[in-house]
Each structure stands twice: as structure tokens, then as C-alpha cells.
N, C-alpha and C. Protein backbone atom coordinates (compact mmCIF):
# COMPACT_ATOMS: atom_id res chain seq x y z
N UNK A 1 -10.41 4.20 19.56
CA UNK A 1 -10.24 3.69 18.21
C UNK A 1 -8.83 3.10 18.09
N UNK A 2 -8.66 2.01 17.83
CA UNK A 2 -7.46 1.24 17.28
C UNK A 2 -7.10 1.41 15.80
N UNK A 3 -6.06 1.45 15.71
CA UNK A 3 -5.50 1.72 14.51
C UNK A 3 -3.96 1.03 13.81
N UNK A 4 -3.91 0.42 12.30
CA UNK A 4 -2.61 0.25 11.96
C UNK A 4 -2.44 1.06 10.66
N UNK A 5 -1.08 1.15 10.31
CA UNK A 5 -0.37 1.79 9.34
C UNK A 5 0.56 1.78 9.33
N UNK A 6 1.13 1.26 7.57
CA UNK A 6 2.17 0.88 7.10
C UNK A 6 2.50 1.27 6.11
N UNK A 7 3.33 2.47 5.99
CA UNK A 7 3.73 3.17 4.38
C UNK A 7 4.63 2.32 3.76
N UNK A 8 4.66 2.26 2.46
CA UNK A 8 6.14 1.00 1.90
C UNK A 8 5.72 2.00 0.89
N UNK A 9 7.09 1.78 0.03
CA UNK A 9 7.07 1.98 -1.47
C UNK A 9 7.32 0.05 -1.73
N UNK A 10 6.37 -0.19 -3.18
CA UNK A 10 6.67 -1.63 -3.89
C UNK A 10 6.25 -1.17 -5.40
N UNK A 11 7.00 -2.16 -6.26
CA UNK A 11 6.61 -2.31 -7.59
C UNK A 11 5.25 -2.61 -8.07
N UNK A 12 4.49 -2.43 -9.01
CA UNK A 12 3.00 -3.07 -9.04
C UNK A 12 3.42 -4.96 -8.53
N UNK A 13 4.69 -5.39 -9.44
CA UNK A 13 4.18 -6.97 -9.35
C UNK A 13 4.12 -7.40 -7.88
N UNK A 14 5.18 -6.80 -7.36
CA UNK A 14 5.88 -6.85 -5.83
C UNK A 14 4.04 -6.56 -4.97
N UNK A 15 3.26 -5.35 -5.25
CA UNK A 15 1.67 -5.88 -5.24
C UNK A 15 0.96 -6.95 -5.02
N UNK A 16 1.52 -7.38 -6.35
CA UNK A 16 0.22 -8.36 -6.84
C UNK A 16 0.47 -9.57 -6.08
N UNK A 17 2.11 -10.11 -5.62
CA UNK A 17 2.21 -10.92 -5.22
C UNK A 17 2.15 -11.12 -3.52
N UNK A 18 1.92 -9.92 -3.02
CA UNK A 18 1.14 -9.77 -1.89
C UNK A 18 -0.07 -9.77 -1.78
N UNK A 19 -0.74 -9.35 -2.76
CA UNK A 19 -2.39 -9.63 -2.84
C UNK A 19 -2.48 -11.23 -2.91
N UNK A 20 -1.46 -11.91 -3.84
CA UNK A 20 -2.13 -13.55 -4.17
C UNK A 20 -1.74 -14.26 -2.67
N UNK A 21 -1.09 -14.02 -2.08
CA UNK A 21 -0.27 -14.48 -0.64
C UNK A 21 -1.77 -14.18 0.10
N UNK A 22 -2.38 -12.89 0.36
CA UNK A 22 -3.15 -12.99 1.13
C UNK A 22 -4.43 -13.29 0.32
N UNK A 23 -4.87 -13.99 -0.91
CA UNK A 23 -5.66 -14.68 -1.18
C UNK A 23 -5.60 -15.78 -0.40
N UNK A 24 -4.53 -16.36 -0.58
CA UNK A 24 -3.74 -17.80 -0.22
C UNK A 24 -4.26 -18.00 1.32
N UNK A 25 -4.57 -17.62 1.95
CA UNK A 25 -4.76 -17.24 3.41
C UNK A 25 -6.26 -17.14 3.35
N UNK A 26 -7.11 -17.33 2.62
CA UNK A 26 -8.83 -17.45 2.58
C UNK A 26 -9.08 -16.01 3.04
N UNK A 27 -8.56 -15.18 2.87
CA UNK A 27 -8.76 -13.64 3.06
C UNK A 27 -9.80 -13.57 1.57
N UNK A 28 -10.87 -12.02 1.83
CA UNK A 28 -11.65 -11.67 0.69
C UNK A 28 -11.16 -10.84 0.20
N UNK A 29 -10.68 -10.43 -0.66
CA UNK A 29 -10.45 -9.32 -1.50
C UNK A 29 -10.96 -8.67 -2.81
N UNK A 30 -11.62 -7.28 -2.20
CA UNK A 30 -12.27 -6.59 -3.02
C UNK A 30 -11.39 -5.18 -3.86
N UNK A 31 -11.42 -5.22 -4.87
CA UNK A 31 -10.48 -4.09 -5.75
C UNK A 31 -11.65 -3.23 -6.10
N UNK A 32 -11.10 -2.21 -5.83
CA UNK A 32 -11.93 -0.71 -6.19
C UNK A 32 -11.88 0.53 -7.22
N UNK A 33 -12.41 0.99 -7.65
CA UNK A 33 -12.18 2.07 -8.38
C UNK A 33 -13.02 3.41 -7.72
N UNK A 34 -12.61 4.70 -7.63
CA UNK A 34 -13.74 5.48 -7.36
C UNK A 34 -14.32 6.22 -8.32
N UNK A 35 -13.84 6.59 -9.54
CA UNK A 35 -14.51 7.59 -10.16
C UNK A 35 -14.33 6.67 -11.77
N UNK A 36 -16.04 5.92 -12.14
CA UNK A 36 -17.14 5.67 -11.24
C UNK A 36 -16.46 4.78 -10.33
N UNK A 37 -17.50 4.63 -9.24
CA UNK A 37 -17.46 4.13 -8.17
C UNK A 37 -17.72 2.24 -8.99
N UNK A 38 -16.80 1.60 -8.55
CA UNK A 38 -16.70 0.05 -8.79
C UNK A 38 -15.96 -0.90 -7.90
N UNK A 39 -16.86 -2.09 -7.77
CA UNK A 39 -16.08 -3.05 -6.52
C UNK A 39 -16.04 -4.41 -7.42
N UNK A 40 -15.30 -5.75 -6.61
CA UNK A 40 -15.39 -6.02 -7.55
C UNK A 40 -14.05 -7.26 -6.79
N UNK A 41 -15.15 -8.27 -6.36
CA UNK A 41 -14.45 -9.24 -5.70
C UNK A 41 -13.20 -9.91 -6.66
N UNK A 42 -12.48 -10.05 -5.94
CA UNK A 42 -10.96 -10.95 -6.54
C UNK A 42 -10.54 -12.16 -6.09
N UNK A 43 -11.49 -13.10 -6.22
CA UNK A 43 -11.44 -14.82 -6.46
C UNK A 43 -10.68 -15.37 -6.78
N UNK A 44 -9.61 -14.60 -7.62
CA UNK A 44 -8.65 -15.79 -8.43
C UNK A 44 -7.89 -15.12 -8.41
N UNK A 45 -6.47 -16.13 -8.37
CA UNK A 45 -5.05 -15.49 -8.56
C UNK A 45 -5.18 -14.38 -10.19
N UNK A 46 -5.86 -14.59 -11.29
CA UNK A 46 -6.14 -13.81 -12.28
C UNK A 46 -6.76 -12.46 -11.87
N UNK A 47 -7.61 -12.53 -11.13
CA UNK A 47 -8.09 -11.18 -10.53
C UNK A 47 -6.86 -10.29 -10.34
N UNK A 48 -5.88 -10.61 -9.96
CA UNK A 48 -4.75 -10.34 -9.34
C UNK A 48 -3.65 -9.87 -10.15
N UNK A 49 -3.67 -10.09 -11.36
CA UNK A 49 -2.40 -9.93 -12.36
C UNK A 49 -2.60 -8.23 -12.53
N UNK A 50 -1.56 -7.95 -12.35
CA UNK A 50 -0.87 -6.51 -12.16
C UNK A 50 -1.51 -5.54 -13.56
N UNK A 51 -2.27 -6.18 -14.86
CA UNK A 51 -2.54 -5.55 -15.54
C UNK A 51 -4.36 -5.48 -15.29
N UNK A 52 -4.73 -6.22 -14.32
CA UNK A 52 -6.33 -5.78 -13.91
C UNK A 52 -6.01 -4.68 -12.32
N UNK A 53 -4.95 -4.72 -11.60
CA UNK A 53 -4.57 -4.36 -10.57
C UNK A 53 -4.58 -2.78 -10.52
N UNK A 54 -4.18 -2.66 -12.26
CA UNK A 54 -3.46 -1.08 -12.36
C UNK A 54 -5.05 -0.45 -12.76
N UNK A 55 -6.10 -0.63 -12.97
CA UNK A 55 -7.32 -0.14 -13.48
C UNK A 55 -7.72 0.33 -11.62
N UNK A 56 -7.65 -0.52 -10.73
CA UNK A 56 -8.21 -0.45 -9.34
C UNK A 56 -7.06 0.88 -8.63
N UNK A 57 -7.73 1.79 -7.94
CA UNK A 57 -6.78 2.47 -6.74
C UNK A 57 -6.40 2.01 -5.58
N UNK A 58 -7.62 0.92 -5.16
CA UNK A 58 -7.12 0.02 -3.99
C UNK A 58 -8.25 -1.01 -3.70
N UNK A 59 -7.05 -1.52 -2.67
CA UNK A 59 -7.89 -3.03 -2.30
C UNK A 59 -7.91 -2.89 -0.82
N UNK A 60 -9.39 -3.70 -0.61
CA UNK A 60 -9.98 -3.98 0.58
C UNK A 60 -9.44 -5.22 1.11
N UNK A 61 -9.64 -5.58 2.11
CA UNK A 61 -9.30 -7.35 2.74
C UNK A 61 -10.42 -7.37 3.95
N UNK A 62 -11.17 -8.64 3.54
CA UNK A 62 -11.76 -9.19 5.00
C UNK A 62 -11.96 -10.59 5.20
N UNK A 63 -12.03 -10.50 6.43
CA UNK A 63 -11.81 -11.71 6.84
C UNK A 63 -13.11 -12.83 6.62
N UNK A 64 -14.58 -11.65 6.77
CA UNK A 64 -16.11 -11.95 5.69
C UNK A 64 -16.43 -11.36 4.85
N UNK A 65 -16.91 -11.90 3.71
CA UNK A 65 -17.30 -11.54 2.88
C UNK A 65 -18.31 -10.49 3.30
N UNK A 66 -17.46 -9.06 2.35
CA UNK A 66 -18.15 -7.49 2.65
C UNK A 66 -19.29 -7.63 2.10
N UNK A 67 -20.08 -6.54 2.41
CA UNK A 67 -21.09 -5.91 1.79
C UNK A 67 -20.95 -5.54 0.39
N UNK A 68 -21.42 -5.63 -0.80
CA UNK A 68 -21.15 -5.07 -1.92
C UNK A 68 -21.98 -4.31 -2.80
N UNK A 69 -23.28 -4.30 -2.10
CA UNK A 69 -24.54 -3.67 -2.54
C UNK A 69 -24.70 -1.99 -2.10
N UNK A 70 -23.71 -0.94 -2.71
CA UNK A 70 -23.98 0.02 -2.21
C UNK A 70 -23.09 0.68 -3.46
N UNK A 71 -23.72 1.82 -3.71
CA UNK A 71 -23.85 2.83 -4.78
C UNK A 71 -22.68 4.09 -4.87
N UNK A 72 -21.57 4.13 -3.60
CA UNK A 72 -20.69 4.74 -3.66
C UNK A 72 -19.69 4.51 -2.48
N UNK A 73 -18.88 4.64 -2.47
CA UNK A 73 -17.53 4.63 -1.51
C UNK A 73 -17.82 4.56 -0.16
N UNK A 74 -18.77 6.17 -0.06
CA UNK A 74 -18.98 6.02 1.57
C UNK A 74 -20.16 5.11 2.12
N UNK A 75 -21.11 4.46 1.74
CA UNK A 75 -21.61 3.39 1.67
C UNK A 75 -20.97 2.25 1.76
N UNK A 76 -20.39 2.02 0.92
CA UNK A 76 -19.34 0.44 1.00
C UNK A 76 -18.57 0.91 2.34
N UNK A 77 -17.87 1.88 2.74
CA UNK A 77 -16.97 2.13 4.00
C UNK A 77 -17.92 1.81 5.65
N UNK A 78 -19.15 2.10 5.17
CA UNK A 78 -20.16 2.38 6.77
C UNK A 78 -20.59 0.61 6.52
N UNK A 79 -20.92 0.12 5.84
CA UNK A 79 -21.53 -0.87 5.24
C UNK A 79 -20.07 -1.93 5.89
N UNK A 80 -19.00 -2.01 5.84
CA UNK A 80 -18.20 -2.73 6.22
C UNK A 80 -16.21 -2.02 6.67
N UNK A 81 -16.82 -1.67 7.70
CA UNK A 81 -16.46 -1.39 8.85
C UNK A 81 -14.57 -1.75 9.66
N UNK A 82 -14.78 -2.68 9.70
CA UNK A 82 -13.28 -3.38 9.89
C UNK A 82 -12.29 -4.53 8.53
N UNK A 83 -12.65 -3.54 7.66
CA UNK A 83 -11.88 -4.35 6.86
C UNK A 83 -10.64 -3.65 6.90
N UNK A 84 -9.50 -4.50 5.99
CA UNK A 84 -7.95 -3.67 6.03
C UNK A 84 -7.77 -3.08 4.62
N UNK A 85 -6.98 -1.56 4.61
CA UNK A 85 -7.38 -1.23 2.99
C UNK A 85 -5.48 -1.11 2.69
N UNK A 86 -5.56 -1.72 1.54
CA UNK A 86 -4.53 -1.12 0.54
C UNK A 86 -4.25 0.00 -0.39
N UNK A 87 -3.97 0.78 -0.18
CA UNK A 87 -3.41 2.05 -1.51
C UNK A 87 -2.60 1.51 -1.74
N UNK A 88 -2.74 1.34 -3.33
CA UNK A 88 -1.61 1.11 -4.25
C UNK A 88 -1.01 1.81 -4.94
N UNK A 89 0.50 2.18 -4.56
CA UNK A 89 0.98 3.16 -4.92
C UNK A 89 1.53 3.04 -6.91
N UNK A 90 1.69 3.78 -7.67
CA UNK A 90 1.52 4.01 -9.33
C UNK A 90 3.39 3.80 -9.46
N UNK A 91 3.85 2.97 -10.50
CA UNK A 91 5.10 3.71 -11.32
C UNK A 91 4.32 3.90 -12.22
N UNK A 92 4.50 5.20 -12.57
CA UNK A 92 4.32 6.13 -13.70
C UNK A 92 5.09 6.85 -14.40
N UNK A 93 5.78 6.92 -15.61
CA UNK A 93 7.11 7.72 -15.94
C UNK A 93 8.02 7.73 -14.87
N UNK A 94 8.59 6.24 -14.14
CA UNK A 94 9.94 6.74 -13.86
C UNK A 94 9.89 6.82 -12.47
N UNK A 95 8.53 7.53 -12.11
CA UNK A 95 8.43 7.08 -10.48
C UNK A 95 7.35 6.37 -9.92
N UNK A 96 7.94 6.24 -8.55
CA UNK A 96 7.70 5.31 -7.76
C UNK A 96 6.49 5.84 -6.67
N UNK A 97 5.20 5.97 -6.35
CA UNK A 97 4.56 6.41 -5.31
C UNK A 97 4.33 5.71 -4.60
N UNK A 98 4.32 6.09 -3.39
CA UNK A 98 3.68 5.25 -1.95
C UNK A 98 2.91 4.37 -1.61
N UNK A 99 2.28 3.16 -0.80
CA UNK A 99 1.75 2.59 -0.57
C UNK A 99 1.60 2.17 0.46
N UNK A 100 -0.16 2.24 0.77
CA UNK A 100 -0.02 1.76 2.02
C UNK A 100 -1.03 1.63 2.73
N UNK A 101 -0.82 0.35 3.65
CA UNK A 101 -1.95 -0.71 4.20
C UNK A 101 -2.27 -0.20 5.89
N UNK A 102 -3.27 0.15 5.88
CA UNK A 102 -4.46 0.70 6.98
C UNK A 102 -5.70 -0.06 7.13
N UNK A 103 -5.77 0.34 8.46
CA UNK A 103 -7.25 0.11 9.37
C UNK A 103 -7.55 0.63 10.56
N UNK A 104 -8.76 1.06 10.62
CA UNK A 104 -9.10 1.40 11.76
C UNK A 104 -10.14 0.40 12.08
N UNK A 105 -10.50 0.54 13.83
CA UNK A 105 -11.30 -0.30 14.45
C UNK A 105 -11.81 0.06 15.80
N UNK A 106 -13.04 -0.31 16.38
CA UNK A 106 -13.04 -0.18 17.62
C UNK A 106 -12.87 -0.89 18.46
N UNK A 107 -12.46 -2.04 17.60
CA UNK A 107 -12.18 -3.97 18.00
C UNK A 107 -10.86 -3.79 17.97
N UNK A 108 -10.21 -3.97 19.23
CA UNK A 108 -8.90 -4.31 19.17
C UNK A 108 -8.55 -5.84 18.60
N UNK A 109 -9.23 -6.66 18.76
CA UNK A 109 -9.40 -8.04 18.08
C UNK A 109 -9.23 -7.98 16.89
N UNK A 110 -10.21 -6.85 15.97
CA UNK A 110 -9.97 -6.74 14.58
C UNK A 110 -8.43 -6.47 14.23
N UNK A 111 -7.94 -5.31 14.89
CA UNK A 111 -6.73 -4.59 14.54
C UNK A 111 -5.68 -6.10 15.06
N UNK A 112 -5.67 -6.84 15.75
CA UNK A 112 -4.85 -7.54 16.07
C UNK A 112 -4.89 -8.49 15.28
N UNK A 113 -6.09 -9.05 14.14
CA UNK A 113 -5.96 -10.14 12.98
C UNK A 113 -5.39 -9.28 12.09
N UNK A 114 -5.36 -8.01 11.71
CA UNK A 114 -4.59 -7.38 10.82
C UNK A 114 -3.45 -6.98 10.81
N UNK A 115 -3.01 -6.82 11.85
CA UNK A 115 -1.34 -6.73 12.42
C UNK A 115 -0.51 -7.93 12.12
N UNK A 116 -1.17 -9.15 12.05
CA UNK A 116 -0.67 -10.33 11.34
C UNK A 116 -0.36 -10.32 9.75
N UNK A 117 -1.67 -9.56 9.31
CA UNK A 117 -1.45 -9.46 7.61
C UNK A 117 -0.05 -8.35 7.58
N UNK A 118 0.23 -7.04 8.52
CA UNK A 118 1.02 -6.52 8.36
C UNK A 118 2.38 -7.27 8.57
N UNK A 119 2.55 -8.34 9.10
CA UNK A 119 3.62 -8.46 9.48
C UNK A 119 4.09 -9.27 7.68
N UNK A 120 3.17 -9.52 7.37
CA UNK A 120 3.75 -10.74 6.53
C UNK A 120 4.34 -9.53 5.26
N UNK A 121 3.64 -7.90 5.53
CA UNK A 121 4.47 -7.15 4.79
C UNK A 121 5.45 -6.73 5.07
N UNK A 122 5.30 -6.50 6.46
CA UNK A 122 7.17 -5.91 6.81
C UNK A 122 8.02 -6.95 6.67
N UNK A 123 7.89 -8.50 6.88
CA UNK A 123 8.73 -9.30 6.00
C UNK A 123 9.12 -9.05 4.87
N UNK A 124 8.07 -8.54 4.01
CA UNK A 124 8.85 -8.24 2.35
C UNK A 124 9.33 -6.92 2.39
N UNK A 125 9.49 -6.00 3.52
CA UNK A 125 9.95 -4.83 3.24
C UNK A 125 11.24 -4.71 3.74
N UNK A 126 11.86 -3.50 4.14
CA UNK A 126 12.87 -2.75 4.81
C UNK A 126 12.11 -2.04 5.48
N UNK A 127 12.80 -1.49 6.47
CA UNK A 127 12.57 0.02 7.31
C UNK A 127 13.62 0.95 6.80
N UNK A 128 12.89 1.74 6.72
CA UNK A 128 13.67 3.58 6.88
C UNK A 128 13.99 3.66 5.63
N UNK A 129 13.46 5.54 5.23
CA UNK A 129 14.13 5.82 4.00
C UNK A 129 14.89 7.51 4.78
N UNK A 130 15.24 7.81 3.72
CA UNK A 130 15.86 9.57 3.74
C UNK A 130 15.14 10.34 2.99
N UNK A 131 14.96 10.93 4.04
CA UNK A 131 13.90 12.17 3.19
C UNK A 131 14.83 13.53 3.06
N UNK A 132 14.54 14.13 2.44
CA UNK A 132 15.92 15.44 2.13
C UNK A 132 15.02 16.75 1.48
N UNK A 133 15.25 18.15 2.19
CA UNK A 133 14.21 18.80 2.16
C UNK A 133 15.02 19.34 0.69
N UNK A 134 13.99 20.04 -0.02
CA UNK A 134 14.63 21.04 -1.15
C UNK A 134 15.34 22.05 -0.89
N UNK A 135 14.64 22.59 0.09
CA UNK A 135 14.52 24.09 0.39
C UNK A 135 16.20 24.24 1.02
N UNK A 136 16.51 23.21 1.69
CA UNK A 136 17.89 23.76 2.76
C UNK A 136 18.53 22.37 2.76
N UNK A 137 18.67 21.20 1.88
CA UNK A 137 19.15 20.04 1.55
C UNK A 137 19.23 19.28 2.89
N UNK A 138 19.18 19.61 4.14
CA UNK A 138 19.26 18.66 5.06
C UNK A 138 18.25 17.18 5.06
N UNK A 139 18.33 16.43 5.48
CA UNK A 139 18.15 15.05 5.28
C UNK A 139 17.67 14.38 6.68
N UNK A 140 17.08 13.65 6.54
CA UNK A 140 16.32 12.82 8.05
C UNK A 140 16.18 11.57 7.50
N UNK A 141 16.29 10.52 8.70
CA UNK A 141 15.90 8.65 8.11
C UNK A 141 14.32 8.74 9.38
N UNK A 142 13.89 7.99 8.31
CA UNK A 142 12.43 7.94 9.07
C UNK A 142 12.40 6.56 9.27
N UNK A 143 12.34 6.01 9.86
CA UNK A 143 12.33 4.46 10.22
C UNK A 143 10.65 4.10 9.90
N UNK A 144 9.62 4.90 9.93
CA UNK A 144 8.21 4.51 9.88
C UNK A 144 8.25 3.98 8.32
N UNK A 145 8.69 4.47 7.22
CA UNK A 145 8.54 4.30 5.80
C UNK A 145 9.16 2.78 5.70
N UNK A 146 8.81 2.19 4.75
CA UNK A 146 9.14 0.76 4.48
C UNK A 146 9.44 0.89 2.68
N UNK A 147 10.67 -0.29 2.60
CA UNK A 147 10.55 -0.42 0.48
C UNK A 147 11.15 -1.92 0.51
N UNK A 148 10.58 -2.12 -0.52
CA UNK A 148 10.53 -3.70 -1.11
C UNK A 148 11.82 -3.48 -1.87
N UNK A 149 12.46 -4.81 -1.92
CA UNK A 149 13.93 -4.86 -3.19
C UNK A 149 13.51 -4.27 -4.45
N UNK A 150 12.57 -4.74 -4.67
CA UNK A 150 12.24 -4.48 -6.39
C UNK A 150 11.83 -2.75 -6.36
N UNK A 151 11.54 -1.70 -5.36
CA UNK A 151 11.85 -0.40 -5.31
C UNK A 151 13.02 -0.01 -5.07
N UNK A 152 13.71 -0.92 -4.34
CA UNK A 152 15.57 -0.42 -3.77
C UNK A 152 15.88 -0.29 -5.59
N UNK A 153 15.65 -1.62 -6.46
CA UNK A 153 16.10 -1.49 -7.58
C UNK A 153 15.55 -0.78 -8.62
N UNK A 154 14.64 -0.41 -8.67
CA UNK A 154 14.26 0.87 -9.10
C UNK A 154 14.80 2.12 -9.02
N UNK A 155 15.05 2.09 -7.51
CA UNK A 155 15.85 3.55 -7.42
C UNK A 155 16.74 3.25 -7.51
N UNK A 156 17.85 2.36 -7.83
CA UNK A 156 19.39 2.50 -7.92
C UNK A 156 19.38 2.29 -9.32
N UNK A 157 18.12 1.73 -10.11
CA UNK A 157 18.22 2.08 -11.58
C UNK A 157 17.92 3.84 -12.32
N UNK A 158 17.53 4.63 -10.97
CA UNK A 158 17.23 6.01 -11.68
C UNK A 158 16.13 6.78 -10.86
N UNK A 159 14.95 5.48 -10.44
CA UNK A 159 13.65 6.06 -11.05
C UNK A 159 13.28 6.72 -9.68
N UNK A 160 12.56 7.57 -9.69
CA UNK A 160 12.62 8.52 -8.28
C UNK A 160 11.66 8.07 -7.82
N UNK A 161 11.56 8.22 -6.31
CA UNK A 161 10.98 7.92 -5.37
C UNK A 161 9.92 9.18 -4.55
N UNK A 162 8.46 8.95 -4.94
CA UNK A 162 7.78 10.19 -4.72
C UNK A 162 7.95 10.50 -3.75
N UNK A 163 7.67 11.82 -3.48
CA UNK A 163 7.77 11.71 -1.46
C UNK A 163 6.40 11.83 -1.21
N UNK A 164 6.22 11.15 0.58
CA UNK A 164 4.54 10.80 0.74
C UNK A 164 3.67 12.20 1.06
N UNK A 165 4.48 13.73 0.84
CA UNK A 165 3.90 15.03 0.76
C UNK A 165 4.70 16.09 0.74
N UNK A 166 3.88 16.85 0.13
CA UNK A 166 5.83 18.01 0.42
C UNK A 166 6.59 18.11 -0.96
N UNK A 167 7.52 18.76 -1.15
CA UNK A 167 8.30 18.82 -2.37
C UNK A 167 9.91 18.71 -1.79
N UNK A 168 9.63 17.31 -1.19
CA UNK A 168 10.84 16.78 -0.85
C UNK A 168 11.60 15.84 -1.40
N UNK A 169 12.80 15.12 -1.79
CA UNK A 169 13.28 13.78 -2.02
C UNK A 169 13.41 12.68 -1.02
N UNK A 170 12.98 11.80 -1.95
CA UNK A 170 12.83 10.69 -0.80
C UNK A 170 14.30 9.46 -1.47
N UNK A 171 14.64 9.24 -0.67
CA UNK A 171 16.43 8.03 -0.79
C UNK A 171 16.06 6.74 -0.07
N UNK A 172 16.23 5.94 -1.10
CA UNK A 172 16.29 4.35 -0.66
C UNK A 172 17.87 4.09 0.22
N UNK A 173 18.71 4.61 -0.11
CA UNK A 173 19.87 4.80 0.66
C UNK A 173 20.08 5.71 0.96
N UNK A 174 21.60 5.73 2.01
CA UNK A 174 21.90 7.08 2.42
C UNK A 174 22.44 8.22 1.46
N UNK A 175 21.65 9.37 1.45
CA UNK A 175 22.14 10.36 0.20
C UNK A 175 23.58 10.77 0.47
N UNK A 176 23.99 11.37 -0.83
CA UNK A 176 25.35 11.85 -0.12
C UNK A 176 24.66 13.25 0.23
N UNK A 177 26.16 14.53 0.63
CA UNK A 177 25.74 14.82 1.53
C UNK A 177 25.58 16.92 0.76
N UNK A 178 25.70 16.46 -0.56
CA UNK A 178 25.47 17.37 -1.56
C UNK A 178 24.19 16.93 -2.09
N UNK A 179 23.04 16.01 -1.90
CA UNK A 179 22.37 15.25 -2.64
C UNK A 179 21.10 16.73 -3.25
């Protein structure tokens, strides 16, 4: 099984304007909801505006038009197979949650047209954040995590940065060393 993954923290718009980029690119994109279960092709840069974006938990990408005739999640997932998925991570009061673009495959071919869509995100990102435990304040840079400017400025305006598990802090910069 081949596989990609790319954690970032981004703003919803910082989103949306990665979703219209890979419209732009004749990519399909399907926005989802699960509970009820709803799909729900995104044709137009309007599909796309950050206030239909925030109703969806995530978006699909393929390169053909998916399957859309199926009655719940794991259906749509068996039903179409090598697509690339987005979690879109929430500001909600102040913070910032995770995000992040996956696929699996047994087609290395597949995973290698999607490693292209990734790249055009690690262009809009950074590498590495600081993660800093509660429990005993020590601190680690993870180079795997990625953040967009418009999260750097978020967090240097206040707003905290979830961590991706754990009851840890997560730092767009280096913490100090009391943090």
C-alpha cells in the first residue's frame, strides 16, 4: 500500500483558496458531511467560498469523476478508491485545528499524481512546529507538521494552536524556554 500525508495548520480562507487552485487544475471536488451523510460536487469557485466550506468536514479530489450514488461514507470510500482527502481543520473560539491531506493506494501511479497536488501545498506552507508537553514543559520541533502565514498570524495574534493529540501545546515559533 502506498501512501501520502500532510498535516498543516491553515485558516478556513487559506482553504478555500487551495480548494479553488485545485479546481483550477480540472481536478473533481466533492465536499462532505457525515452526520447525515452528504456529498456534493463543487463545480464552481462559489462551491468553494469558506461560508459553504465550513458546513462540509472534508473534501475529496479526483482526478474522475467519483461515484456519488451511495447511502453512507463507507460506500462512497469502497465505491472510489484512490481519491485524495482533505480534513479541514475548524477556527473555533480562538483556535486553530489541524489539517490534513491524505491518500492511500495500491497504485503507486495514483500516489505519485497526488504528491504533485501535495507539493503545491507545501509551497503554501512551512515545515516544523514545537510541540511542548504539559506535564514536564520540555519541547520538540517536528519538521513533519506544516502552517500557512495566515496561521503563523493567528498565533502571533493570540489564538492557540490545537495540538494534533495529547494535551500538549503546539508553537508556530520557537517557545521560550519557561513556555
Amino acid at each position: 500500500m502506498h501512501k501520502l500525508l500532510v498535516q498543516f495548520y491553515a485558516t478556513p480562507h487559506e482553504l478555500a483558496d487551495f480548494l479553488r487552485e485545485l479546481l483550477s487544475l480540472d481536478l473533481t471536488l466533492v465536499t462532505m458531511e457525515l452526520s447525515p451523510f452528504l456529498i456534493q460536487l463543487a463545480s464552481s469557485k462559489a462551491d468553494l467560498e469558506v461560508s459553504r466550506l465550513q458546513k462540509a468536514s472534508q473534501v475529496m479530489v479526483f482526478h474522475e469523476p467519483p461515484v456519488t450514488s451511495c447511502e453512507n461514507w463507507n460506500q462512497f470510500l469502497d465505491a472510489n478508491r484512490d481519491g485524495l482527502f482533505l480534513w479541514m481543520g475548524r477556527l473555533d473560539q480562538q483556535v486553530l485545528s489541524q489539517s490534513w491531506l491524505s491518500a492511500q493506494s495500491t497504485s503507486e501511479q495514483v500516489i505519485k499524481r497526488w504528491r504533485k497536488v501535495a507539493n503545491i501545498l507545501k509551497r503554501r506552507t512551512s515545515a516544523g512546529v514545537w510541540i511542548a508537553s504539559l506535564l514536564n514543559k520540555d519541547a520538540g520541533f517536528y519538521k513533519q507538521f506544516r502552517f500557512t502565514e495566515g496561521a503563523l498570524k493567528l498565533f502571533d495574534e493570540g489564538c492557540r494552536i490545537a495540538p494534533p493529540a495529547g494535551n500538549n501545546l503546539v508553537f508556530l515559533r520557537n517557545p521560550s524556554p519557561d513556555c
